[in-house]
PDB file of N, CA and C in Angstrom:
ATOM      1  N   UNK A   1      -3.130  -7.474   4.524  1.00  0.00           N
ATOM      2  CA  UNK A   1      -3.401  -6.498   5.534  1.00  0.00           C
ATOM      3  C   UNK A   1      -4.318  -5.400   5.013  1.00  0.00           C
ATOM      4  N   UNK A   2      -4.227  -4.985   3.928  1.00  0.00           N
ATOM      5  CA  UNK A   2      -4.878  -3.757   3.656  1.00  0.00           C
ATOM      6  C   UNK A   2      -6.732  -4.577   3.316  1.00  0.00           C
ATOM      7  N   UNK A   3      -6.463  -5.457   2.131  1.00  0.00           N
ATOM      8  CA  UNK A   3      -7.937  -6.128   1.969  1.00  0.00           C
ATOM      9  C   UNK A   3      -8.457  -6.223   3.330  1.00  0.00           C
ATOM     10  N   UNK A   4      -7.615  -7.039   4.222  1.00  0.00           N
ATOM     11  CA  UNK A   4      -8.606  -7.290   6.000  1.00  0.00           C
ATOM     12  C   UNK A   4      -8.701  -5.698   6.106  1.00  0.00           C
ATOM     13  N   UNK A   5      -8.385  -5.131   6.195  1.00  0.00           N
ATOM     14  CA  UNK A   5      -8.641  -3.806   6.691  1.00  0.00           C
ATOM     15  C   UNK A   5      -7.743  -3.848   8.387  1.00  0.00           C
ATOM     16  N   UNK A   6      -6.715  -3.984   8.028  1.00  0.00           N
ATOM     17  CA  UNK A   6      -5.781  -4.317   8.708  1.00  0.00           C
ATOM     18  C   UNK A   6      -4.452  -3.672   9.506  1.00  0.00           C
ATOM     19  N   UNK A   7      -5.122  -2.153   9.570  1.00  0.00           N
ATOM     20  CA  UNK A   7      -4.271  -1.241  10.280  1.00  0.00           C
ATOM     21  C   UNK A   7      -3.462  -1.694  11.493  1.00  0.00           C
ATOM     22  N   UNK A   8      -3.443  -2.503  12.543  1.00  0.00           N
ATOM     23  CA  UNK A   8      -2.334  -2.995  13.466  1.00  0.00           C
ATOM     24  C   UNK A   8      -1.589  -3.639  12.834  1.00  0.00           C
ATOM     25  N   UNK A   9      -1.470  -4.594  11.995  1.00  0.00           N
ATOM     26  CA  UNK A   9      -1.062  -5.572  11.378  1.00  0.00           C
ATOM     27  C   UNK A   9       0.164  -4.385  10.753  1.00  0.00           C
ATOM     28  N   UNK A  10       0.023  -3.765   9.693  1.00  0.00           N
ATOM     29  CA  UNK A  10       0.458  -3.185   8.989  1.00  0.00           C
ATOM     30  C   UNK A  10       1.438  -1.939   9.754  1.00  0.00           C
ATOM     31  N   UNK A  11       1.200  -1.685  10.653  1.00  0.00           N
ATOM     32  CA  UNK A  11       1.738  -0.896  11.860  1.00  0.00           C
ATOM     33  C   UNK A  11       2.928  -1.330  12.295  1.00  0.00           C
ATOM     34  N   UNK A  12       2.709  -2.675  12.783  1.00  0.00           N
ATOM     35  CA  UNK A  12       3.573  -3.206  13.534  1.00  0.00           C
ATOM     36  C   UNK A  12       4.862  -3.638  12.196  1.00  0.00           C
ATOM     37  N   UNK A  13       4.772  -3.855  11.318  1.00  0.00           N
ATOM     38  CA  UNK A  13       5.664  -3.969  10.338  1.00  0.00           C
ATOM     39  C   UNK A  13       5.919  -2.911   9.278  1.00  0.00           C
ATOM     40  N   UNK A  14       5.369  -1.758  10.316  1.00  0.00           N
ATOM     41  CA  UNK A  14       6.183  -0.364   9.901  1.00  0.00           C
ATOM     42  C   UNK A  14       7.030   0.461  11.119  1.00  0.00           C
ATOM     43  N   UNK A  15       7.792   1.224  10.548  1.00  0.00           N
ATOM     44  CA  UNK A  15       8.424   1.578  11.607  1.00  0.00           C
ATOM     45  C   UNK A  15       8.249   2.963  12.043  1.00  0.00           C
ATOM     46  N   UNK A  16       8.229   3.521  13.231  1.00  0.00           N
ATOM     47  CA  UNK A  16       7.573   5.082  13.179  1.00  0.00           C
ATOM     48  C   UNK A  16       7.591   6.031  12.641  1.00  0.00           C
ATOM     49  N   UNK A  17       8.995   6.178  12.150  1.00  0.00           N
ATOM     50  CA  UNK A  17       9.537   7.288  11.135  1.00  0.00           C
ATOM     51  C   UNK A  17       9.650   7.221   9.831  1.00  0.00           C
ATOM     52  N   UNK A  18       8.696   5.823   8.955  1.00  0.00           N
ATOM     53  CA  UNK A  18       8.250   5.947   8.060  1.00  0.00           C
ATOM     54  C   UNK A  18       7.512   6.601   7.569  1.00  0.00           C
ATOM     55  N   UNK A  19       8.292   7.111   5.987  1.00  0.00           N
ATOM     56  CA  UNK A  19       7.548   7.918   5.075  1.00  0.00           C
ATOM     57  C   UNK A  19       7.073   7.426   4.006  1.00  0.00           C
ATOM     58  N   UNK A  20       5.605   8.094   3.589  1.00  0.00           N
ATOM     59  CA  UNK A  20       4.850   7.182   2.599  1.00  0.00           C
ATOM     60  C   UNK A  20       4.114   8.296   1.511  1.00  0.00           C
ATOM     61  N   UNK A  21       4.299   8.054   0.505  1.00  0.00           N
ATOM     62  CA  UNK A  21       3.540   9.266  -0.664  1.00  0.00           C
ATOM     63  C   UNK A  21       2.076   8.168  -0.854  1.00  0.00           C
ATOM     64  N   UNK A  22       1.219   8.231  -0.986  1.00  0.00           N
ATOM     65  CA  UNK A  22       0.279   7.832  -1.393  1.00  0.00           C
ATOM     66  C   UNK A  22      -0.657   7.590  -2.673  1.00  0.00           C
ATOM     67  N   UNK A  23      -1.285   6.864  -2.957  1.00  0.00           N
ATOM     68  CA  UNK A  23      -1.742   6.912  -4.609  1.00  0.00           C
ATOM     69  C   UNK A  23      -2.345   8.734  -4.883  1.00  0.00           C
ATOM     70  N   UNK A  24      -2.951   9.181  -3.726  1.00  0.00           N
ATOM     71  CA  UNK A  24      -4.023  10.302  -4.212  1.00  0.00           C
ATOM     72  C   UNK A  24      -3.440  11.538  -4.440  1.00  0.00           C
ATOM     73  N   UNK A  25      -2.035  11.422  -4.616  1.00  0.00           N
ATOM     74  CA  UNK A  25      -0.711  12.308  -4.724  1.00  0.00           C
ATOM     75  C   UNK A  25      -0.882  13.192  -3.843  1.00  0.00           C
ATOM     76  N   UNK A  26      -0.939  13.268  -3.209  1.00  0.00           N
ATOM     77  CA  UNK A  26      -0.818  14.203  -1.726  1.00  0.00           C
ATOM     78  C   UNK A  26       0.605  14.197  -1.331  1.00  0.00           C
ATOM     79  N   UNK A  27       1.195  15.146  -0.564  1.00  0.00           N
ATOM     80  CA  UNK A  27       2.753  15.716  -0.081  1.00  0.00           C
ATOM     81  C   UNK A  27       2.904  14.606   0.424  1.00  0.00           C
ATOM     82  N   UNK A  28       4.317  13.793   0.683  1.00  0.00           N
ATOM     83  CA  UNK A  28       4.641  12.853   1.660  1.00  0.00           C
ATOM     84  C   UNK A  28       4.651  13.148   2.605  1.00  0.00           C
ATOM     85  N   UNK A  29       4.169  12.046   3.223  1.00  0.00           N
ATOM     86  CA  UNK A  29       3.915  12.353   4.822  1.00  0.00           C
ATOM     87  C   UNK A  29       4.280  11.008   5.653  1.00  0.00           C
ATOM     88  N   UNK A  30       4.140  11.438   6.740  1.00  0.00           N
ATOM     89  CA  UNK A  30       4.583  10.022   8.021  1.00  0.00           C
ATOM     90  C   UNK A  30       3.544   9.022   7.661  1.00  0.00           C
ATOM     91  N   UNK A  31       3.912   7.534   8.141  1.00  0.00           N
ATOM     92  CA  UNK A  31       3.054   6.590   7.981  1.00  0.00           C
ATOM     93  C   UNK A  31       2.191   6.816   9.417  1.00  0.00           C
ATOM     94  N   UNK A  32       0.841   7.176   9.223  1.00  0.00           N
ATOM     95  CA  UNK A  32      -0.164   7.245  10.274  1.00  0.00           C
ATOM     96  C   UNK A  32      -1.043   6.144  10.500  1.00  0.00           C
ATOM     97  N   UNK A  33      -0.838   5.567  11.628  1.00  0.00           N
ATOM     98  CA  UNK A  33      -1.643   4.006  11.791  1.00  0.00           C
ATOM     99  C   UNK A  33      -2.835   4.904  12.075  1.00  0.00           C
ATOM    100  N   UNK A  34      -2.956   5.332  12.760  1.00  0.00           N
ATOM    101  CA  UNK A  34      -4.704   5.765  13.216  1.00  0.00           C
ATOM    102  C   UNK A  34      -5.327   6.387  12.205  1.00  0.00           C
ATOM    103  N   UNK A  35      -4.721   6.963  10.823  1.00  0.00           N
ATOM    104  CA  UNK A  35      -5.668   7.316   9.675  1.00  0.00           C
ATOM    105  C   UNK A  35      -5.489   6.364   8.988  1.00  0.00           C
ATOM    106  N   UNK A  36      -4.751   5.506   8.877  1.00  0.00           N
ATOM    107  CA  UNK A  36      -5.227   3.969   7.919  1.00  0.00           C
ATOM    108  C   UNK A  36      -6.339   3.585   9.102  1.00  0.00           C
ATOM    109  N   UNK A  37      -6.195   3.412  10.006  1.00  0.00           N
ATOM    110  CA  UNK A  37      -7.639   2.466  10.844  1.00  0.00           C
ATOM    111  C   UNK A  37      -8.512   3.080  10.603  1.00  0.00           C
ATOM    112  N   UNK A  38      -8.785   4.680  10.567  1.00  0.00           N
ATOM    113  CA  UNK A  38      -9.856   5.006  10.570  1.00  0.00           C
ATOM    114  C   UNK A  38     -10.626   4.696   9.345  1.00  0.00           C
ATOM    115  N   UNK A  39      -9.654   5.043   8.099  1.00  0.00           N
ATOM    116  CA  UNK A  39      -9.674   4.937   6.545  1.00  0.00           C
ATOM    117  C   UNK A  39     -10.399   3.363   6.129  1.00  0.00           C
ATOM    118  N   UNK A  40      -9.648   2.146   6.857  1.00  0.00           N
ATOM    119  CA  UNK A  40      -9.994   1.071   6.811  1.00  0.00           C
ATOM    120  C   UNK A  40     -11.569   0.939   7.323  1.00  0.00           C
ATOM    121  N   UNK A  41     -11.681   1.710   8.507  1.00  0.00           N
ATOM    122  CA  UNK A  41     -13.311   1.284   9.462  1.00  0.00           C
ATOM    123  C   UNK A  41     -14.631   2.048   8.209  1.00  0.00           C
ATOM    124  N   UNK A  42     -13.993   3.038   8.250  1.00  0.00           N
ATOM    125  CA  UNK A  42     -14.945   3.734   7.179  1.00  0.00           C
ATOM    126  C   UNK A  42     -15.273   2.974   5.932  1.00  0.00           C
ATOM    127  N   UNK A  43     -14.126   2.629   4.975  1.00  0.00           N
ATOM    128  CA  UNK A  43     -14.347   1.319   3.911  1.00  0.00           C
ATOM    129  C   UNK A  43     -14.935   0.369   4.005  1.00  0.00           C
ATOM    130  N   UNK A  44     -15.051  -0.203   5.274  1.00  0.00           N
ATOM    131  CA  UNK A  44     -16.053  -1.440   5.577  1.00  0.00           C
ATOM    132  C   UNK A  44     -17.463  -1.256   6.303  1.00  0.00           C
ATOM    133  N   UNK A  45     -17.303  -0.573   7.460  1.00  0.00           N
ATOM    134  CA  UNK A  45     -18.580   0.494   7.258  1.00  0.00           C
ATOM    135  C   UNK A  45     -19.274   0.810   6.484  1.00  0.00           C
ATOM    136  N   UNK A  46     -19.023   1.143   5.605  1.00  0.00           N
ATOM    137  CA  UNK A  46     -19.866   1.649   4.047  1.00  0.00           C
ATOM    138  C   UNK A  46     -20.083   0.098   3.446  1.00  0.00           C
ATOM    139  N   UNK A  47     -19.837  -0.925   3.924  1.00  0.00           N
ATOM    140  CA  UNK A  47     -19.875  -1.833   3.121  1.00  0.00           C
ATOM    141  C   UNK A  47     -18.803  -2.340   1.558  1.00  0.00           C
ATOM    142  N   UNK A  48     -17.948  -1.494   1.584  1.00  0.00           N
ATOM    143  CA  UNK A  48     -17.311  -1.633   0.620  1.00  0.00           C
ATOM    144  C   UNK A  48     -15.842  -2.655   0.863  1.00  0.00           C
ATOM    145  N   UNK A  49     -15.328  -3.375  -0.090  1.00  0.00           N
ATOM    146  CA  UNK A  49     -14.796  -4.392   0.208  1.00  0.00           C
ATOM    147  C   UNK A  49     -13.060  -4.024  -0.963  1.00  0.00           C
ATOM    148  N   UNK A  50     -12.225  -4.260  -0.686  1.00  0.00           N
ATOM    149  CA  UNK A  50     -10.899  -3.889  -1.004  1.00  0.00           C
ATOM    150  C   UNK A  50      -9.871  -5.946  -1.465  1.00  0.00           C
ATOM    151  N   UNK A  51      -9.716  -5.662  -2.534  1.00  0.00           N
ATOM    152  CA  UNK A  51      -8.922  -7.008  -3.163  1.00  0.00           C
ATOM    153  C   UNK A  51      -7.780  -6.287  -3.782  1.00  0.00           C
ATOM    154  N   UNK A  52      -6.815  -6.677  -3.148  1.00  0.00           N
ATOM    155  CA  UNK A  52      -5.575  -6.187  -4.088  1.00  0.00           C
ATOM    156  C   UNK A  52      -4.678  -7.466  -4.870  1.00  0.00           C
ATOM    157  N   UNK A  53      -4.116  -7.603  -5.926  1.00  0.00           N
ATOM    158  CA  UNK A  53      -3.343  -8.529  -6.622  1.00  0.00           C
ATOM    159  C   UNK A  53      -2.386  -8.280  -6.792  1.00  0.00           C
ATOM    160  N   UNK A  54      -0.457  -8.530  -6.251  1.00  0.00           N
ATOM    161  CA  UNK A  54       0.206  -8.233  -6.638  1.00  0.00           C
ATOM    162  C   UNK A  54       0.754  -8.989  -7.863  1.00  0.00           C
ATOM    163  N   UNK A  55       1.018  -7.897  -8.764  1.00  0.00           N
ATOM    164  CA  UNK A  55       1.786  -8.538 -10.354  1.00  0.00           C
ATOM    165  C   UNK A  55       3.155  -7.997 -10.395  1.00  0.00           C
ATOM    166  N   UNK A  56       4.011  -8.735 -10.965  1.00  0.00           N
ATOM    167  CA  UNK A  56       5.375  -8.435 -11.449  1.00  0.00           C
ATOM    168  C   UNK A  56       6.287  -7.632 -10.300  1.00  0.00           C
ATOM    169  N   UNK A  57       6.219  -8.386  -9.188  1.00  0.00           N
ATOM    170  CA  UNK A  57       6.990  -7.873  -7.869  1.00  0.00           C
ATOM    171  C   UNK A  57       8.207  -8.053  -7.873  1.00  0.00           C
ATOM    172  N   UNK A  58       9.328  -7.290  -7.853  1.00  0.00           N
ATOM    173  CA  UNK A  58      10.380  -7.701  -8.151  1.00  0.00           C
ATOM    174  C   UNK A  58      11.416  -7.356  -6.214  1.00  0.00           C
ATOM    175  N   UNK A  59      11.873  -8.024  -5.979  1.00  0.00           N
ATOM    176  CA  UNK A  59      12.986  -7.755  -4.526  1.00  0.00           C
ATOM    177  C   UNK A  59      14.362  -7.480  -4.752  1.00  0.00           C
ATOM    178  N   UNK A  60      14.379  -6.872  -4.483  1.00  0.00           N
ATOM    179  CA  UNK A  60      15.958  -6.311  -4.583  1.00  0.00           C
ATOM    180  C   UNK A  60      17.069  -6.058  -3.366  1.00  0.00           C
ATOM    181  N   UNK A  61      17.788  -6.924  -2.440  1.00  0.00           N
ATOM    182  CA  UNK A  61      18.275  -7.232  -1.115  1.00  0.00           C
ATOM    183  C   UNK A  61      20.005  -6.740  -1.079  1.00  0.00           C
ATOM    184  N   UNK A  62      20.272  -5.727  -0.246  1.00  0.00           N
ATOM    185  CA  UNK A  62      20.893  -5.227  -0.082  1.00  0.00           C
ATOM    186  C   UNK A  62      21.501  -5.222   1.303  1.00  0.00           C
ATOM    187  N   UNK A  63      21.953  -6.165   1.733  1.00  0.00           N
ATOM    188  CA  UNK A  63      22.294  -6.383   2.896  1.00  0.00           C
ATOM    189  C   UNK A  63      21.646  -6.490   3.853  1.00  0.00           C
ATOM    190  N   UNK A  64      21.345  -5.292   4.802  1.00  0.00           N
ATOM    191  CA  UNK A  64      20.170  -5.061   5.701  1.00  0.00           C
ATOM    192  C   UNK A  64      18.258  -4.222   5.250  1.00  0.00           C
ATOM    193  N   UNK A  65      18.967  -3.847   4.049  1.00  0.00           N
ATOM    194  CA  UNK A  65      17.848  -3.066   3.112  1.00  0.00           C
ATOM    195  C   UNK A  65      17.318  -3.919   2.099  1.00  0.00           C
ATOM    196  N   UNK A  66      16.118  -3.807   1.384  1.00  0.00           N
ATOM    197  CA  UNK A  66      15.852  -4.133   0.546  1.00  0.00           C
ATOM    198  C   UNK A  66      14.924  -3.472  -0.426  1.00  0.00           C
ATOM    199  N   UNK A  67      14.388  -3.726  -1.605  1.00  0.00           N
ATOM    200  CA  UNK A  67      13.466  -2.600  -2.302  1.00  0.00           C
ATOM    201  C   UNK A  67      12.803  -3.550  -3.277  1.00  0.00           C
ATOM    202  N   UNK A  68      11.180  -3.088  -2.667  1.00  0.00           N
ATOM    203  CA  UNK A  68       9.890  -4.088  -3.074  1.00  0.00           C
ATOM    204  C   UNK A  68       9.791  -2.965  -4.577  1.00  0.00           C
ATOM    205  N   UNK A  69       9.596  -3.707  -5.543  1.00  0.00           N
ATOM    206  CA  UNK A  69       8.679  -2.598  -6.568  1.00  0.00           C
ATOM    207  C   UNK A  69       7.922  -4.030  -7.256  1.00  0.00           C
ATOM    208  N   UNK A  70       6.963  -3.124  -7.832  1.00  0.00           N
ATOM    209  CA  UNK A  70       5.772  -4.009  -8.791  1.00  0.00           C
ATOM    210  C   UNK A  70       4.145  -3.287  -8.437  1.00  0.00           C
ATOM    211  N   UNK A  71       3.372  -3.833  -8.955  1.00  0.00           N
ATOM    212  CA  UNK A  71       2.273  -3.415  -9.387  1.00  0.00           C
ATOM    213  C   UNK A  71       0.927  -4.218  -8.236  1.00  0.00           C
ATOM    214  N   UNK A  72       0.292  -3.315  -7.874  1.00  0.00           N
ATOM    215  CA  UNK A  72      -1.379  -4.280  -7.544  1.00  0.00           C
ATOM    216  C   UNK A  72      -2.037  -3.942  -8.151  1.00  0.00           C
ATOM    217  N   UNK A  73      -3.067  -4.358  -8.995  1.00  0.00           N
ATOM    218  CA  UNK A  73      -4.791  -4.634  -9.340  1.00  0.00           C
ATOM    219  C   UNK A  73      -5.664  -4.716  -7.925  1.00  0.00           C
ATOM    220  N   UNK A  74      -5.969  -3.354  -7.811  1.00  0.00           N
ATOM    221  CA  UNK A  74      -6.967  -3.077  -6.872  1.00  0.00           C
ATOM    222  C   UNK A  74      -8.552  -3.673  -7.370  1.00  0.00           C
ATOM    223  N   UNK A  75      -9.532  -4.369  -6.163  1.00  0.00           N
ATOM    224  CA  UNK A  75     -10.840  -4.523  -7.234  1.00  0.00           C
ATOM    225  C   UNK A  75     -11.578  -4.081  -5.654  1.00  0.00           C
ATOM    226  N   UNK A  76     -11.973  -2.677  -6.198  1.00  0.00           N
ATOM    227  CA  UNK A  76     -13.346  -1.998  -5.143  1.00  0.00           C
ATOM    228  C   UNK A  76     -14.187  -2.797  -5.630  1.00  0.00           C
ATOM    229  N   UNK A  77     -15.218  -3.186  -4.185  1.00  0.00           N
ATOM    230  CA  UNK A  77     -16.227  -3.703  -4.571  1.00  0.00           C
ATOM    231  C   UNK A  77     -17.031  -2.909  -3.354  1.00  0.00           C
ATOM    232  N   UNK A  78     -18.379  -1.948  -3.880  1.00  0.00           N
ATOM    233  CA  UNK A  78     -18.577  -0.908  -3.309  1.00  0.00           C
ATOM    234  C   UNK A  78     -20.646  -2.324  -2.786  1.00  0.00           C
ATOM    235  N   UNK A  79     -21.249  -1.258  -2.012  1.00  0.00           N
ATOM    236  CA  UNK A  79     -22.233  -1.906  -1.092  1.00  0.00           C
ATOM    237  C   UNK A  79     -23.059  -2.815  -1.811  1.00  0.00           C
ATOM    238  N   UNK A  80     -23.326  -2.048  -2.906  1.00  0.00           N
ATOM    239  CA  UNK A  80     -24.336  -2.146  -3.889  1.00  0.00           C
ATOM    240  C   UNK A  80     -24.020  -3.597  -5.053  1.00  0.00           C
ATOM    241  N   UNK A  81     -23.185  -3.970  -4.729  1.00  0.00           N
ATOM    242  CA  UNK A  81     -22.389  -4.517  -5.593  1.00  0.00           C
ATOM    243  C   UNK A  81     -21.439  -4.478  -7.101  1.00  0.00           C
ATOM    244  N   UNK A  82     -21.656  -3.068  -6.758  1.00  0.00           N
ATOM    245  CA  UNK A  82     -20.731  -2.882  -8.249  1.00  0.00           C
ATOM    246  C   UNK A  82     -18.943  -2.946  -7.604  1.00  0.00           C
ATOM    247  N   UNK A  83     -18.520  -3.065  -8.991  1.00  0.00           N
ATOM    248  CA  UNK A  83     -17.022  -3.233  -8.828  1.00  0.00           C
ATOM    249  C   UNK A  83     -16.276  -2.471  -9.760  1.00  0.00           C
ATOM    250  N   UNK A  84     -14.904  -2.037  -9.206  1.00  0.00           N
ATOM    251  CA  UNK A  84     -13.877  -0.884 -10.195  1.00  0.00           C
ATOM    252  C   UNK A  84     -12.933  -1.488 -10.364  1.00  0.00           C
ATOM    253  N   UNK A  85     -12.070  -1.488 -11.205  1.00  0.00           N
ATOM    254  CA  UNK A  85     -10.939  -1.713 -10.986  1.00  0.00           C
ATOM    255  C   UNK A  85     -10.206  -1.078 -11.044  1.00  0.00           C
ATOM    256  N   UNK A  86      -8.857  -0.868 -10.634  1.00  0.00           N
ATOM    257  CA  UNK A  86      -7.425   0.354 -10.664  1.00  0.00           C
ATOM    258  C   UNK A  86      -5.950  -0.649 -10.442  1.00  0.00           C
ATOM    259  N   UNK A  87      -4.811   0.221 -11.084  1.00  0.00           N
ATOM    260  CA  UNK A  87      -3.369  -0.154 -10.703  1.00  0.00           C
ATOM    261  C   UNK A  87      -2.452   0.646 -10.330  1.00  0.00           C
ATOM    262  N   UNK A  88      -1.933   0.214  -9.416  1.00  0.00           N
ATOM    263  CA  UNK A  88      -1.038   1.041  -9.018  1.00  0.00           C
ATOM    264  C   UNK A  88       0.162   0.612  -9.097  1.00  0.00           C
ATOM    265  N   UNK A  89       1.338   1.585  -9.669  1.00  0.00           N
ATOM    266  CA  UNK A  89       2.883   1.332  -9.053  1.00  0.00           C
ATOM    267  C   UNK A  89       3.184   1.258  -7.589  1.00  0.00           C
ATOM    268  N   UNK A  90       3.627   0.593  -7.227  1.00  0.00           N
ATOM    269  CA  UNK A  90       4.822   1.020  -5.923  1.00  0.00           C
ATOM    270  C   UNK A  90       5.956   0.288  -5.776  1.00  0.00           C
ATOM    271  N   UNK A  91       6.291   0.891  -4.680  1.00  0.00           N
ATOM    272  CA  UNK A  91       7.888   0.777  -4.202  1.00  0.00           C
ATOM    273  C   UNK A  91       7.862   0.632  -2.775  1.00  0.00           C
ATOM    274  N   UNK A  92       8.565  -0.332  -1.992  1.00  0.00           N
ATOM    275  CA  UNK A  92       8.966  -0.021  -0.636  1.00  0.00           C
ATOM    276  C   UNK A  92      10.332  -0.391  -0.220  1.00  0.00           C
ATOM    277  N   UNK A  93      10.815   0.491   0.647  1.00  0.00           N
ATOM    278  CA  UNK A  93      11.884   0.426   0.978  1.00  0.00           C
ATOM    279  C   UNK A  93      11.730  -0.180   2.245  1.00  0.00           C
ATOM    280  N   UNK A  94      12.562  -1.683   2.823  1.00  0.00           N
ATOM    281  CA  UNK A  94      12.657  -2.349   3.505  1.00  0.00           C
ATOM    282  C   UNK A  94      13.725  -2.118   4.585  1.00  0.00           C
ATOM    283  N   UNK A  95      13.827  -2.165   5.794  1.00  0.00           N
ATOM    284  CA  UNK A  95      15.070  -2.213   6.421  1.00  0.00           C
ATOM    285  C   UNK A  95      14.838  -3.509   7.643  1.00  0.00           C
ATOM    286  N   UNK A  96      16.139  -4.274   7.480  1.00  0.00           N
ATOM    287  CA  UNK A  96      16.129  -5.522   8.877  1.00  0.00           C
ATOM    288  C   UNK A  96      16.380  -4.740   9.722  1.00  0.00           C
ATOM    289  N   UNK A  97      15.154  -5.317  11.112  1.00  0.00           N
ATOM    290  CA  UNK A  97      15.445  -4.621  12.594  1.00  0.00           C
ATOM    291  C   UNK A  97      15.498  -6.465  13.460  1.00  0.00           C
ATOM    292  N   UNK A  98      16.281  -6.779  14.024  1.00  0.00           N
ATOM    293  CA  UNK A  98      16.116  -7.345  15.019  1.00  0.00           C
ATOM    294  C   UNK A  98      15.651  -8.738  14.454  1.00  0.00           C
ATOM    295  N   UNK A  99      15.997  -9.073  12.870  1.00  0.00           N
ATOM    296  CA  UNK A  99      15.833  -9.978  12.380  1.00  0.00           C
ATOM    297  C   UNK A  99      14.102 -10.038  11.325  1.00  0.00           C
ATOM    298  N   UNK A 100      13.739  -8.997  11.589  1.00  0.00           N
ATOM    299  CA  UNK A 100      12.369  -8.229  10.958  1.00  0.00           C
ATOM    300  C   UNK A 100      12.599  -7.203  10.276  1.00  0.00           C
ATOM    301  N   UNK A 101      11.858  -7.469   8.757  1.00  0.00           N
ATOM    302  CA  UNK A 101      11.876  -6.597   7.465  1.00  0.00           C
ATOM    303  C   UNK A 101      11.155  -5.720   8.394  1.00  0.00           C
ATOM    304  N   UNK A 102      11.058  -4.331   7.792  1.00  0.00           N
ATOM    305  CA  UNK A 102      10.716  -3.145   8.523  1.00  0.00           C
ATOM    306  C   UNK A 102      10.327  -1.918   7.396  1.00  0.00           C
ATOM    307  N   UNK A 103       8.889  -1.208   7.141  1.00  0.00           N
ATOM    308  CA  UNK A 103       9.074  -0.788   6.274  1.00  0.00           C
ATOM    309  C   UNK A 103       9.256   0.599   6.630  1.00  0.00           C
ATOM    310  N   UNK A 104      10.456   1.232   6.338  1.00  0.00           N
ATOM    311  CA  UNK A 104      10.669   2.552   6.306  1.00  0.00           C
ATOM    312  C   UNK A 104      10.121   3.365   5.135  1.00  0.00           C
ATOM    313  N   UNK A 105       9.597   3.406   3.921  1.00  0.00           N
ATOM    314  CA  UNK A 105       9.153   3.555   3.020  1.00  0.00           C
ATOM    315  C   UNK A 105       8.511   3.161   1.901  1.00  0.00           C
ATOM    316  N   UNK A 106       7.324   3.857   1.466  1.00  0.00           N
ATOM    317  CA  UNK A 106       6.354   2.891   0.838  1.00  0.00           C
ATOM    318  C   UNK A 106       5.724   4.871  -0.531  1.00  0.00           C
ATOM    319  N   UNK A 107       5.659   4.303  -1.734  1.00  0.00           N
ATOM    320  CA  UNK A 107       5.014   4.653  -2.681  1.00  0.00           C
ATOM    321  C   UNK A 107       4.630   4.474  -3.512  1.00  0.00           C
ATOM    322  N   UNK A 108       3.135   4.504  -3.211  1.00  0.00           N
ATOM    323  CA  UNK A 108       2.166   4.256  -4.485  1.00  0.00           C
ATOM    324  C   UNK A 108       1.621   5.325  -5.430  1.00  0.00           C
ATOM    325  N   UNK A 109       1.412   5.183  -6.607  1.00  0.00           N
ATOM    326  CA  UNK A 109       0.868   6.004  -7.545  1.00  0.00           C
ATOM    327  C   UNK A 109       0.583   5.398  -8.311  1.00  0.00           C
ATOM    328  N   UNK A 110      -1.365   5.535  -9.251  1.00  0.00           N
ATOM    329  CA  UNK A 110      -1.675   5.191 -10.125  1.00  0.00           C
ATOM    330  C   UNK A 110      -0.707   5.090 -11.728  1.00  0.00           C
ATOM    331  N   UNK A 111      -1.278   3.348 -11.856  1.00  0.00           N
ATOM    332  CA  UNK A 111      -0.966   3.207 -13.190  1.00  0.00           C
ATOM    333  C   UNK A 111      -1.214   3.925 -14.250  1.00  0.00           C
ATOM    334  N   UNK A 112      -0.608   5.222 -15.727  1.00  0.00           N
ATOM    335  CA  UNK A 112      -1.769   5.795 -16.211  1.00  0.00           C
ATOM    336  C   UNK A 112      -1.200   5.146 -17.592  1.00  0.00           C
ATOM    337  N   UNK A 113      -1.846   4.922 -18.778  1.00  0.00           N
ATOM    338  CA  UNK A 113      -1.611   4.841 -20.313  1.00  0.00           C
ATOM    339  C   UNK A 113      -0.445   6.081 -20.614  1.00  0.00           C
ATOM    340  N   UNK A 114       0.285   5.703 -21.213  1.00  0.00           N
ATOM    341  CA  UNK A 114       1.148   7.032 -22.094  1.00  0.00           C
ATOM    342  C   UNK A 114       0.768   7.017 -23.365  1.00  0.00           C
ATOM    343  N   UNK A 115       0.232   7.495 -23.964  1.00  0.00           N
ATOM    344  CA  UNK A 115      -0.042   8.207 -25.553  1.00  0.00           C
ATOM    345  C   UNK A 115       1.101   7.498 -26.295  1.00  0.00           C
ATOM    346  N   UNK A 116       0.896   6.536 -27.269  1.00  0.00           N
ATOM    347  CA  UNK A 116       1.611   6.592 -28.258  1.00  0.00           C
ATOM    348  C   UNK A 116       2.155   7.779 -29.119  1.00  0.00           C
ATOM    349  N   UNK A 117       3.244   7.779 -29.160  1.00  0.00           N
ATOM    350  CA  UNK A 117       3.782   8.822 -30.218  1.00  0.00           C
ATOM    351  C   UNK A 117       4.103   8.754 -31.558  1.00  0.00           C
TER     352      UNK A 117
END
């Protein structure tokens, strides 16, 4: 969903009163479909292209809840053709509605090195 640039998609398997911290550490806030769409139109617009890889995902199922954690390898690939790479942690917190995972919560934050001591 996010590589397509996939704001309905991602909507509909969130739930309204989801809360989401974001990689760019900004205050938590509500999950906003119309600033991921816009966020998404602009990214492809510009020509720039979004690959994410999830590594070491682990599920954790708790009856009606559950809790996603593990890592993506983001690979920007911007107009021009250059490419970045980045990782991020996250976490989401899952809830069953009506026989549908549901995400009530989602946080990402960059991977960083810790300094050997």
């Amino acid at each position: 969903m996010y590589s397509a640039g996939d704001a309905e998609a991602l909507g509909r398997l969130t739930v309204p009163e989801s809360s989401v911290f974001i990689p760019s550490g900004e205050l938590m806030g509500a999950f906003d479909k119309g600033r991921m769409a816009l966020t998404f139109k602009t990214r492809l617009d510009a020509g720039r292209k979004l690959d994410g890889q999830l590594r070491h995902v682990d599920v954790k199922s708790y009856g009606n809840v559950a809790v996603v954690t593990g890592y993506v390898v983001w690979t920007t690939t911007s107009a021009d053709g250059a490419t970045r790479q980045t990782t991020n942690r996250f976490s989401k917190v899952l809830m069953k509605q009506s026989g549908q995972w549901m995400q009530v919560h989602h946080h990402g934050s960059p991977l960083v090195s810790v300094p050997s001591q």
